[in-house]
Protein backbone atom coordinates (compact mmCIF):
# COMPACT_ATOMS: atom_id res chain seq x y z
CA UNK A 1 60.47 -33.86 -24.25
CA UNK A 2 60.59 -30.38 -23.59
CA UNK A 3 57.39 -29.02 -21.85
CA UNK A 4 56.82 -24.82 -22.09
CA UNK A 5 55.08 -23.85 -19.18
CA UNK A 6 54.00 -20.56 -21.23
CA UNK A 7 51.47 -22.29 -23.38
CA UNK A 8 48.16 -21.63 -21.44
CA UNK A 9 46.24 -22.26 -18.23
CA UNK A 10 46.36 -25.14 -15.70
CA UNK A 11 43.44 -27.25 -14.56
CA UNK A 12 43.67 -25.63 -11.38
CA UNK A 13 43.70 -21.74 -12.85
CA UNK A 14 40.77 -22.00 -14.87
CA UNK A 15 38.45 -24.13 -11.96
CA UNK A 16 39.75 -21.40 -9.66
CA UNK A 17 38.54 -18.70 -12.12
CA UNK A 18 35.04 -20.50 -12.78
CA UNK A 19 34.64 -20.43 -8.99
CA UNK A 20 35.50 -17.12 -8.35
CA UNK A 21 33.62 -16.16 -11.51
CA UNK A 22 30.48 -18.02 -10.09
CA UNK A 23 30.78 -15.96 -6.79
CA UNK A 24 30.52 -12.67 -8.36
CA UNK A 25 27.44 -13.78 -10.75
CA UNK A 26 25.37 -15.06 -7.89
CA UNK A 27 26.57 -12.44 -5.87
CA UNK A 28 25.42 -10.07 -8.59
CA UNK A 29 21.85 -11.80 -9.08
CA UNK A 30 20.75 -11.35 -5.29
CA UNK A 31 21.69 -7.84 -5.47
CA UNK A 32 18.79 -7.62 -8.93
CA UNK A 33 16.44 -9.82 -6.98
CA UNK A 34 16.42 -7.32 -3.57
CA UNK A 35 15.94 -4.26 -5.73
CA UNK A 36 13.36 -5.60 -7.36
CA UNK A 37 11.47 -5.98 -4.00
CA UNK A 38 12.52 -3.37 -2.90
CA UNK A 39 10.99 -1.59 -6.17
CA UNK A 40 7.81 -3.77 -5.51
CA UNK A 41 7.71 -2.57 -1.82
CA UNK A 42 7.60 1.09 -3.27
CA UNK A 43 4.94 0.89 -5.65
CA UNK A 44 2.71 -0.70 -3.23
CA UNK A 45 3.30 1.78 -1.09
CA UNK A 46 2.47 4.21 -3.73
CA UNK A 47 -0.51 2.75 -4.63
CA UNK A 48 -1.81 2.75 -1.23
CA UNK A 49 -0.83 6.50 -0.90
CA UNK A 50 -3.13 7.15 -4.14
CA UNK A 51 -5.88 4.97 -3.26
CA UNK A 52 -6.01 6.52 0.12
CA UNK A 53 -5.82 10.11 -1.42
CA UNK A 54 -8.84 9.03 -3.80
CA UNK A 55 -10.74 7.74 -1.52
CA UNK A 56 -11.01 11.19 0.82
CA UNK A 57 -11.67 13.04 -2.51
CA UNK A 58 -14.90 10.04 -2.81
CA UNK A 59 -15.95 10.88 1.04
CA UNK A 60 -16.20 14.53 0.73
CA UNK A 61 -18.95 13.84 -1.89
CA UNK A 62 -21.38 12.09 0.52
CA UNK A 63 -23.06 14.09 2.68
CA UNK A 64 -22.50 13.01 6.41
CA UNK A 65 -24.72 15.87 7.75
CA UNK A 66 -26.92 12.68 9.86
CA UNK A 67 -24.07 10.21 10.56
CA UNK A 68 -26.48 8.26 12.83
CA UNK A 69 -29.18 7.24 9.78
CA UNK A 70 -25.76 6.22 7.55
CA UNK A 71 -26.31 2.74 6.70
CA UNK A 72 -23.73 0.05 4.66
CA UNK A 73 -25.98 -0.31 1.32
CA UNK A 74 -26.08 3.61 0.98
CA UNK A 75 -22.03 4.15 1.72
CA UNK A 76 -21.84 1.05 -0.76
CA UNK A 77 -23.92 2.24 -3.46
CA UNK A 78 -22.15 5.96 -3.19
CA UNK A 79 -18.65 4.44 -2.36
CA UNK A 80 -16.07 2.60 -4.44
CA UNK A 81 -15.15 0.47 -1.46
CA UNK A 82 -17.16 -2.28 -0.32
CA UNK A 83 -18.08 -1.73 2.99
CA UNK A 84 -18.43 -4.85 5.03
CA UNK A 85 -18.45 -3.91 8.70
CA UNK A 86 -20.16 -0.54 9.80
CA UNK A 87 -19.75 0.91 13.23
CA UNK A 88 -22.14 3.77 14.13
CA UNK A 89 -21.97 5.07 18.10
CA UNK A 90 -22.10 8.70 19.36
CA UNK A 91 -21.66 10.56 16.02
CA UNK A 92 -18.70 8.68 15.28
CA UNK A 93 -18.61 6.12 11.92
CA UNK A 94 -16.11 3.68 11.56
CA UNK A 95 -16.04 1.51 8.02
CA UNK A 96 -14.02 -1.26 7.09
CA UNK A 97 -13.55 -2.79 3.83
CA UNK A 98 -11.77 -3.79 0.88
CA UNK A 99 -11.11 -1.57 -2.51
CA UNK A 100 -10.10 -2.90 -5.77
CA UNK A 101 -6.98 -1.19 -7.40
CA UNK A 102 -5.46 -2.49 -10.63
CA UNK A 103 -6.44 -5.76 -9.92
CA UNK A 104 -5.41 -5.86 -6.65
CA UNK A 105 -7.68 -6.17 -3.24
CA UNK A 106 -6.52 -3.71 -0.83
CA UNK A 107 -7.99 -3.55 2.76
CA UNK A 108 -9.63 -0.30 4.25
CA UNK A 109 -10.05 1.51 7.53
CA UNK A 110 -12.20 4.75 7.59
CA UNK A 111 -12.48 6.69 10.79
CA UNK A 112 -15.20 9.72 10.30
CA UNK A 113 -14.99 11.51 14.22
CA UNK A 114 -18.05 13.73 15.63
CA UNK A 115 -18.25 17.02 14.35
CA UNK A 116 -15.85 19.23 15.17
CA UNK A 117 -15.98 23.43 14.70
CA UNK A 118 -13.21 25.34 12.98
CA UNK A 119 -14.02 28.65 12.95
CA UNK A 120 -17.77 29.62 11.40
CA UNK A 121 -17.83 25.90 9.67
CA UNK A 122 -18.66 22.23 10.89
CA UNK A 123 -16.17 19.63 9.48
CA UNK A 124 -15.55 15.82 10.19
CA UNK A 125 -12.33 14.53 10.69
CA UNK A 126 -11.66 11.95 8.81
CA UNK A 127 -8.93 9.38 9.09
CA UNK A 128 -8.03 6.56 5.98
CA UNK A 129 -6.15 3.74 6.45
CA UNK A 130 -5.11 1.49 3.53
CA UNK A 131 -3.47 -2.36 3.75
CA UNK A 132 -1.10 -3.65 1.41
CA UNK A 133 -1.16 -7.34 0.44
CA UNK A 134 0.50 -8.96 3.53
CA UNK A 135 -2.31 -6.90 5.52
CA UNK A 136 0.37 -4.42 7.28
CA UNK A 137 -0.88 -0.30 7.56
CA UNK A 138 0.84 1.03 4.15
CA UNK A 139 -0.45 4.42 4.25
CA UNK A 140 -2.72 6.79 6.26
CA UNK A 141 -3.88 9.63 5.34
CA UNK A 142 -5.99 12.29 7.65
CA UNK A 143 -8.49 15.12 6.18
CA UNK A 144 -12.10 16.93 7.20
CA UNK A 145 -15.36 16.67 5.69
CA UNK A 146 -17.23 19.76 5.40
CA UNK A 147 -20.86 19.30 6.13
């Protein structure tokens, strides 16, 4: 019997190459799966930047002029966040709450400070703070109020 060793691939050669193909391919699908959170990470973050940017465009159409009198079911009705906790001391407002953004609940932080005067105006400042889903600071955002 005369055996040609030039016929094809050993046992050994081809379990070899499954392996190392295997490596690569799982190798290969981690790399997909972090980019995609990575890619999920960004919009978020996005988002947040957006909803944060919407929301001081929304303040600076309530007028603030008597931040003492502000109560939660006026800010609510005038507000697309719903307010649940309202803090009111010494011309200061704090509200926190939760805003709904492509079917997503996003916490909220709104810091409006006393008045402050930049040149022949009286503004607010006015400081946003938006959560993303694991309820870390995603964006923050700082602006005045003109009264």
């Amino acid at each position: 019997m005369n055996f040609n060793k030039s016929q094809g691939f050993t046992l050994i050669e081809v379990v070899a190459s499954i392996v190392i193909l295997s490596m690569v391919l799982i190798l290969g699908m981690s790399i997909f799966s972090q980019m995609e959170k990575t890619n999920s990470n960004s919009k978020e973050n996005l988002d947040t930047a957006n909803i944060s940017k919407e929301l001081l465009f929304e303040l600076k159409k309530i007028n603030f002029a008597n931040i003492n009198n502000t109560s939660i079911s006026e800010i609510n009705k005038n507000f697309p966040i719903e307010v649940k906790t309202l803090e009111n001391n010494s011309n200061n407002l704090s509200l926190i709450g939760t805003y709904q953004y492509l079917g997503k609940v996003y916490g909220v932080n709104i810091y409006i400070s006393k008045v402050v005067e930049i040149g022949t105006r009286s503004h607010r400042r006015v400081m946003i703070e938006i959560k993303n889903s694991r309820n870390n600071i995603s964006s923050t955002v700082h602006g005045y109020l003109t009264n």
